[in-house]
PDB file of N, CA and C in Angstrom:
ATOM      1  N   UNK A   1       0.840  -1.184   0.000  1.00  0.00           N
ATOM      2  CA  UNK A   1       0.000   0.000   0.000  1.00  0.00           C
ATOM      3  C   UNK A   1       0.880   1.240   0.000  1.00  0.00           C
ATOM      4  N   UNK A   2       0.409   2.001  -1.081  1.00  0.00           N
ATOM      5  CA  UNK A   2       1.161   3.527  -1.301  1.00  0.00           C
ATOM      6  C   UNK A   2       0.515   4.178   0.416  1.00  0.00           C
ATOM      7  N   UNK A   3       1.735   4.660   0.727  1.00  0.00           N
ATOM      8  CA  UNK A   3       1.240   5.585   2.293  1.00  0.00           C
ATOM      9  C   UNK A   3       2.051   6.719   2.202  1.00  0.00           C
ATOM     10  N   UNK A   4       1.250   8.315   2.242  1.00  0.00           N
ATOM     11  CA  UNK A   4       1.982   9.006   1.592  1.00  0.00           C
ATOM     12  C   UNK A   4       1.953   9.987   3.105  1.00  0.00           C
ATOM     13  N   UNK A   5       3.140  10.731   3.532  1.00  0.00           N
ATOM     14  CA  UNK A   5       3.319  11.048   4.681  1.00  0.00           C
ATOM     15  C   UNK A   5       3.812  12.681   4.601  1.00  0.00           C
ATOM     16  N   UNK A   6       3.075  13.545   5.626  1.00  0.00           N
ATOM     17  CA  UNK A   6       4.125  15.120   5.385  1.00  0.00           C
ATOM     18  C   UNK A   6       5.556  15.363   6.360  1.00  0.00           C
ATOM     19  N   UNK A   7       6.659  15.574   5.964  1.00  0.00           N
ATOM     20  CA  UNK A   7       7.378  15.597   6.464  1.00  0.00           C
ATOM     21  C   UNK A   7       7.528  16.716   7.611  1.00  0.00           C
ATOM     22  N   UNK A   8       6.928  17.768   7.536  1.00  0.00           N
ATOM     23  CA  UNK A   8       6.740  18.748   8.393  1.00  0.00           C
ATOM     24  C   UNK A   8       5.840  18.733   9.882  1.00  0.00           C
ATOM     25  N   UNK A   9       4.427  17.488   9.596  1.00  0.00           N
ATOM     26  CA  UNK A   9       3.836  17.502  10.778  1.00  0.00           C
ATOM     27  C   UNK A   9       3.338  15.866  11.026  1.00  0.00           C
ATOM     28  N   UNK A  10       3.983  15.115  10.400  1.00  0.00           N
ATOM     29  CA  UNK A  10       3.250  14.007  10.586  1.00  0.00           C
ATOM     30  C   UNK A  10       2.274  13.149   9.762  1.00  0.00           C
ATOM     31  N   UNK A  11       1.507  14.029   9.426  1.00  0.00           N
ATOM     32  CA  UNK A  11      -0.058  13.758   8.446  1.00  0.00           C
ATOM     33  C   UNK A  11      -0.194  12.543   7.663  1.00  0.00           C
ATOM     34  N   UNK A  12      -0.495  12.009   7.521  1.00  0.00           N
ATOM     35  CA  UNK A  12      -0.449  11.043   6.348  1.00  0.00           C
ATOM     36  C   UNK A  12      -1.764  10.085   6.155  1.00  0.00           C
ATOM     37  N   UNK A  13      -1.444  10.003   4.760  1.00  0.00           N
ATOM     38  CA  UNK A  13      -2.621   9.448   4.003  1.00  0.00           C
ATOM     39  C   UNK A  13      -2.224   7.843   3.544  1.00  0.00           C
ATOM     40  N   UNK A  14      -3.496   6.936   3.890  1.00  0.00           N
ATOM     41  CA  UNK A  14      -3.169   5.477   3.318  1.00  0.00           C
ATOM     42  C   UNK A  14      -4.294   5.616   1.834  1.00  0.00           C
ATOM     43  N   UNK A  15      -4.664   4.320   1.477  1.00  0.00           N
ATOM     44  CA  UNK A  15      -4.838   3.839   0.336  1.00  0.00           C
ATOM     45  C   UNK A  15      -5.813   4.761  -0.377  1.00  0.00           C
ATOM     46  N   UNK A  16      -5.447   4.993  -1.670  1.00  0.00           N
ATOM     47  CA  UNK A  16      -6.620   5.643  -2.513  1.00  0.00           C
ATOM     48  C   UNK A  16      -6.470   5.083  -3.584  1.00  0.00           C
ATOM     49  N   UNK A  17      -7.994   4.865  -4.183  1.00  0.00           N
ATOM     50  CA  UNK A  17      -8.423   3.875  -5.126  1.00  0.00           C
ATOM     51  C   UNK A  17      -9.191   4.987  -6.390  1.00  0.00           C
ATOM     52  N   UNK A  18      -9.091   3.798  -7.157  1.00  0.00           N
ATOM     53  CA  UNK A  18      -9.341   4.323  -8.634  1.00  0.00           C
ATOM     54  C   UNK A  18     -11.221   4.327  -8.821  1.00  0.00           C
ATOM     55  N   UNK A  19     -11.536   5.479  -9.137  1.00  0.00           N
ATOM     56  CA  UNK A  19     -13.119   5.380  -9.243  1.00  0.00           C
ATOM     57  C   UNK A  19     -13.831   4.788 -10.400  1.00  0.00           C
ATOM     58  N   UNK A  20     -12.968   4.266 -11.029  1.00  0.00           N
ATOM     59  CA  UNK A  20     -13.814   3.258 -12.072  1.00  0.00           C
ATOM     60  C   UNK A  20     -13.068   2.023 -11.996  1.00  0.00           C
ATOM     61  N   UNK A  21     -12.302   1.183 -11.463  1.00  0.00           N
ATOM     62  CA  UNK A  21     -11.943   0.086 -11.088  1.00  0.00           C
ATOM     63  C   UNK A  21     -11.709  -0.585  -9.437  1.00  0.00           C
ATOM     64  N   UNK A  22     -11.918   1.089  -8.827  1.00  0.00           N
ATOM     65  CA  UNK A  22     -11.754   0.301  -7.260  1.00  0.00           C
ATOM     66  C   UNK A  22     -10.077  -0.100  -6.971  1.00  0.00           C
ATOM     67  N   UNK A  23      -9.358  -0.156  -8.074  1.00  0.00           N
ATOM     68  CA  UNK A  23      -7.837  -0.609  -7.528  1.00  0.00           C
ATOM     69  C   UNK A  23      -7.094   0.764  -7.051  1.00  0.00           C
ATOM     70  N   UNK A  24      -6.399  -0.042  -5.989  1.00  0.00           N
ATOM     71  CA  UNK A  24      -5.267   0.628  -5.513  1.00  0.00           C
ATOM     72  C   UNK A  24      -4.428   1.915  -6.331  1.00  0.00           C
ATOM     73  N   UNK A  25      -4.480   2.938  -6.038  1.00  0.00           N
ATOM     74  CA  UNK A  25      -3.662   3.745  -6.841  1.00  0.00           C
ATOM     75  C   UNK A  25      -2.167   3.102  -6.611  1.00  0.00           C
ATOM     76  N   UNK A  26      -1.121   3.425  -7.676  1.00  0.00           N
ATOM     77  CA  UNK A  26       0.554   2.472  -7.063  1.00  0.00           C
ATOM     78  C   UNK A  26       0.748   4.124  -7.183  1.00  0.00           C
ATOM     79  N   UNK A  27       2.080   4.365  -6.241  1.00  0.00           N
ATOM     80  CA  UNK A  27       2.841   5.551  -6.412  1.00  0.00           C
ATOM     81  C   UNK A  27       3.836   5.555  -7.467  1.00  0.00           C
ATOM     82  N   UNK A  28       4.172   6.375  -8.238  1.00  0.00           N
ATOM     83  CA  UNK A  28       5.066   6.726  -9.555  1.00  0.00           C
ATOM     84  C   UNK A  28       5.521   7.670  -9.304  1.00  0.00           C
ATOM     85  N   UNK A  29       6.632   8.953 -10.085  1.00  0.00           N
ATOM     86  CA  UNK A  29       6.646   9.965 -10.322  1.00  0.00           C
ATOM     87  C   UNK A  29       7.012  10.153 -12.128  1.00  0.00           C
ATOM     88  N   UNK A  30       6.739  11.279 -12.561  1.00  0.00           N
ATOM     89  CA  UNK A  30       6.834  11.926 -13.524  1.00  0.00           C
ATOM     90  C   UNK A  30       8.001  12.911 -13.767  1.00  0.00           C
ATOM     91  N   UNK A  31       9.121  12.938 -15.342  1.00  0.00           N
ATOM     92  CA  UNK A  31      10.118  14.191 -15.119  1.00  0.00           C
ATOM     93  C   UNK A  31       9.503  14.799 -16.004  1.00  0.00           C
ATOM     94  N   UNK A  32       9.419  16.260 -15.498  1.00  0.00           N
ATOM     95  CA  UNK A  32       8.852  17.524 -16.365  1.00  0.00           C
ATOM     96  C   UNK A  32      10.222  17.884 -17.212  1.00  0.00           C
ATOM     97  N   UNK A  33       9.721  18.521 -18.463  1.00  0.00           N
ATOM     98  CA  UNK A  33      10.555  19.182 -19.257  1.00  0.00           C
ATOM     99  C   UNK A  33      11.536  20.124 -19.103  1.00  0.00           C
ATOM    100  N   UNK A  34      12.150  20.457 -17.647  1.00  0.00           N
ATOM    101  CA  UNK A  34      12.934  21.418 -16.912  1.00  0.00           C
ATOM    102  C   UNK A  34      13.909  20.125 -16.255  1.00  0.00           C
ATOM    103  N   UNK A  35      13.201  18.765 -16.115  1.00  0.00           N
ATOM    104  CA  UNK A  35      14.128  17.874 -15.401  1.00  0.00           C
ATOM    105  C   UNK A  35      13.828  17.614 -14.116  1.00  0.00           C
ATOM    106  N   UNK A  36      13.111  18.570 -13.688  1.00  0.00           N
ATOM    107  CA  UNK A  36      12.269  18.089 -12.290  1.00  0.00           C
ATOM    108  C   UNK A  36      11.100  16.854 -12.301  1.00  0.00           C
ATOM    109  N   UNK A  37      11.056  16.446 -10.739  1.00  0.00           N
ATOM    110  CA  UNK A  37       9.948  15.275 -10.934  1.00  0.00           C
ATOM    111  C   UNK A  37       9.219  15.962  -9.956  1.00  0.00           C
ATOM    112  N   UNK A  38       8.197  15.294 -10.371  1.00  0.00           N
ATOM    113  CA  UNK A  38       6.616  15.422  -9.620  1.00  0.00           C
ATOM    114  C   UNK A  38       5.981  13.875  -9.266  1.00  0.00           C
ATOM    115  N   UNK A  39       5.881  14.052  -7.835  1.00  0.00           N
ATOM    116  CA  UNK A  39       5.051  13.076  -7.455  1.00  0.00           C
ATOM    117  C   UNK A  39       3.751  12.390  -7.971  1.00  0.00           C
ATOM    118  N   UNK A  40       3.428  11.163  -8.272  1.00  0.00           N
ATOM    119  CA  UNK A  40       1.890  11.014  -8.672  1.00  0.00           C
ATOM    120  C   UNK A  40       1.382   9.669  -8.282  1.00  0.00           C
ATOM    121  N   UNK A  41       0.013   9.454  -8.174  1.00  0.00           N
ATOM    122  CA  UNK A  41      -0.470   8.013  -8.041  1.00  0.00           C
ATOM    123  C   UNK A  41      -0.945   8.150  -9.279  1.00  0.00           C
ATOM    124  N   UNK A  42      -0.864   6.396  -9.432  1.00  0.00           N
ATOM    125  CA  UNK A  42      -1.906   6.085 -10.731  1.00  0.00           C
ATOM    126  C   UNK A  42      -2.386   4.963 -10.641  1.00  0.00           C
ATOM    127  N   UNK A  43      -3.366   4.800 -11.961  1.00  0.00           N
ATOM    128  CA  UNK A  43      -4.740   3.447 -11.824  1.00  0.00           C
ATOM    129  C   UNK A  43      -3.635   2.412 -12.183  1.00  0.00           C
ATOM    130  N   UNK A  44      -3.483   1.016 -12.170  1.00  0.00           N
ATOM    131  CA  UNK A  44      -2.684   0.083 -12.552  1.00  0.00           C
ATOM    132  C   UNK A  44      -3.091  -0.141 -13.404  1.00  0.00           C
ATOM    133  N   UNK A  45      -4.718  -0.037 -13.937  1.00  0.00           N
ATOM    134  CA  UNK A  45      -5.071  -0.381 -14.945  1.00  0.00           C
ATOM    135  C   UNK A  45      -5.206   0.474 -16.050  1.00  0.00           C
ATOM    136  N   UNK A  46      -4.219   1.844 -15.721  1.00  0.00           N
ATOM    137  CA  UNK A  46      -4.006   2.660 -16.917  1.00  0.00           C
ATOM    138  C   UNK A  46      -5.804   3.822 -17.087  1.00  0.00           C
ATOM    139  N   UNK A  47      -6.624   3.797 -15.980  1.00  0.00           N
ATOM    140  CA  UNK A  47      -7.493   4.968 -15.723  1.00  0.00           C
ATOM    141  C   UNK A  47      -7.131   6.478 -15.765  1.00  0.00           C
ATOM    142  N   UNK A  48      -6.306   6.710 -15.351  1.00  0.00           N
ATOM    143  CA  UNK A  48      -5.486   7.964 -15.088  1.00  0.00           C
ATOM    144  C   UNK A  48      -4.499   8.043 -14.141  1.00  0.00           C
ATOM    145  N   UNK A  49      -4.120   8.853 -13.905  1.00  0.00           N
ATOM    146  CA  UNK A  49      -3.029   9.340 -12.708  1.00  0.00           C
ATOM    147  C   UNK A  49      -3.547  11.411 -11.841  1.00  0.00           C
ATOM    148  N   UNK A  50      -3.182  11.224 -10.704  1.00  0.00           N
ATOM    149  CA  UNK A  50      -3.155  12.305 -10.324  1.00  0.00           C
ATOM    150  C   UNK A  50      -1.815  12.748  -9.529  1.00  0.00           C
ATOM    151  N   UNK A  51      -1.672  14.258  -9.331  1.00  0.00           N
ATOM    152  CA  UNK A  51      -0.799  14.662  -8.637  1.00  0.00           C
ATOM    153  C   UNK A  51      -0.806  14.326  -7.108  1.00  0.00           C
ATOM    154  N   UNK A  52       0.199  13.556  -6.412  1.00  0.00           N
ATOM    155  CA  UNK A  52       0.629  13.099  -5.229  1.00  0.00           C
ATOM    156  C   UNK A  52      -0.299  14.546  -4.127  1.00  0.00           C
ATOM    157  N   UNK A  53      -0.781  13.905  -3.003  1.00  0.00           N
ATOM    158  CA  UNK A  53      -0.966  14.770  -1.952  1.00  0.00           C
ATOM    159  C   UNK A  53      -0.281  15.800  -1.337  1.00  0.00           C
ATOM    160  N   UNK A  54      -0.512  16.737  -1.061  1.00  0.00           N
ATOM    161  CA  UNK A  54      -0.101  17.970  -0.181  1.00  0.00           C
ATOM    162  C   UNK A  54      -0.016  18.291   0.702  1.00  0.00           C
ATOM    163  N   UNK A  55       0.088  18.697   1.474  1.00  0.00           N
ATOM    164  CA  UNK A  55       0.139  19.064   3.371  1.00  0.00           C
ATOM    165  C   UNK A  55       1.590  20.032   3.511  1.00  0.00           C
ATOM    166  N   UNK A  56       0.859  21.220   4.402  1.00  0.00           N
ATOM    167  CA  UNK A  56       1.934  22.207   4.790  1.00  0.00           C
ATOM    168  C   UNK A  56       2.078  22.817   4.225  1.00  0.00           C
ATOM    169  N   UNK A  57       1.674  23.251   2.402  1.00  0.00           N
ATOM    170  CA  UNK A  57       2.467  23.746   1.525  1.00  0.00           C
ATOM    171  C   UNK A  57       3.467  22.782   0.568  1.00  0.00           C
ATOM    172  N   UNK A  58       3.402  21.464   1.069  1.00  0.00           N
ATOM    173  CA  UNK A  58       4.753  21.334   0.182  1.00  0.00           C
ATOM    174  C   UNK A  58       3.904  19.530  -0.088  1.00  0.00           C
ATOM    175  N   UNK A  59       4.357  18.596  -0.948  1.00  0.00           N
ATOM    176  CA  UNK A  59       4.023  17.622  -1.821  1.00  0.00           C
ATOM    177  C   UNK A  59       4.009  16.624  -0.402  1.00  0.00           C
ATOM    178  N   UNK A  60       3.839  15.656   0.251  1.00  0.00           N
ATOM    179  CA  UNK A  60       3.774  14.404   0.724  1.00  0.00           C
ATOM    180  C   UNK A  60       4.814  13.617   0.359  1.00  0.00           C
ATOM    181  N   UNK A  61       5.602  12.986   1.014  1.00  0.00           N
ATOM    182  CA  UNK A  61       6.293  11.560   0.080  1.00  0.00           C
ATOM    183  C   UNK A  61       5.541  10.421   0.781  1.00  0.00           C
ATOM    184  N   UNK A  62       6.315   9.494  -0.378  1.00  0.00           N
ATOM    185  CA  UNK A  62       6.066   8.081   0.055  1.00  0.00           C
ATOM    186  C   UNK A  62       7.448   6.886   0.071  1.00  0.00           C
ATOM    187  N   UNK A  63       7.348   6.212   1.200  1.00  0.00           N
ATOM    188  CA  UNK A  63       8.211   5.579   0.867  1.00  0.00           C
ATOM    189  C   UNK A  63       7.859   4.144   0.131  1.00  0.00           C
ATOM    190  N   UNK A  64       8.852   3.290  -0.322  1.00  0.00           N
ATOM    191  CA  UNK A  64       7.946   2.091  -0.956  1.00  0.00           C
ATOM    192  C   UNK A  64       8.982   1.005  -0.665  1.00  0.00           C
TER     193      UNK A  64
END
């Protein structure tokens, strides 16, 4: 299970699922065209992906 945590206060979020299959989002990241990455979950079954959680101002990690 992706468990995505804020480094600043603690916070953290467990499992989020895909709304047209019910599966597990897996954690990934993405490199933008500058060379930076961005956090994201996505459907396994290729539904979509969204941008990783927030807290504090700043992105969540996850470890895996």
């Amino acid at each position: 299970m992706a468990a995505y945590q804020c480094e600043k206060c603690g916070m953290s979020i467990g499992t989020m699922t895909c709304g047209k299959c019910s599966r597990e989002l897996v954690h990934s990241s993405l490199t933008k065209p500058d060379g930076t990455t961005v956090h994201i979950s996505e459907c396994p079954d290729g539904h979509g992906k969204v941008k990783s959680p927030q807290c504090c101002g700043q992105d969540m990690t996850c470890s895996l």
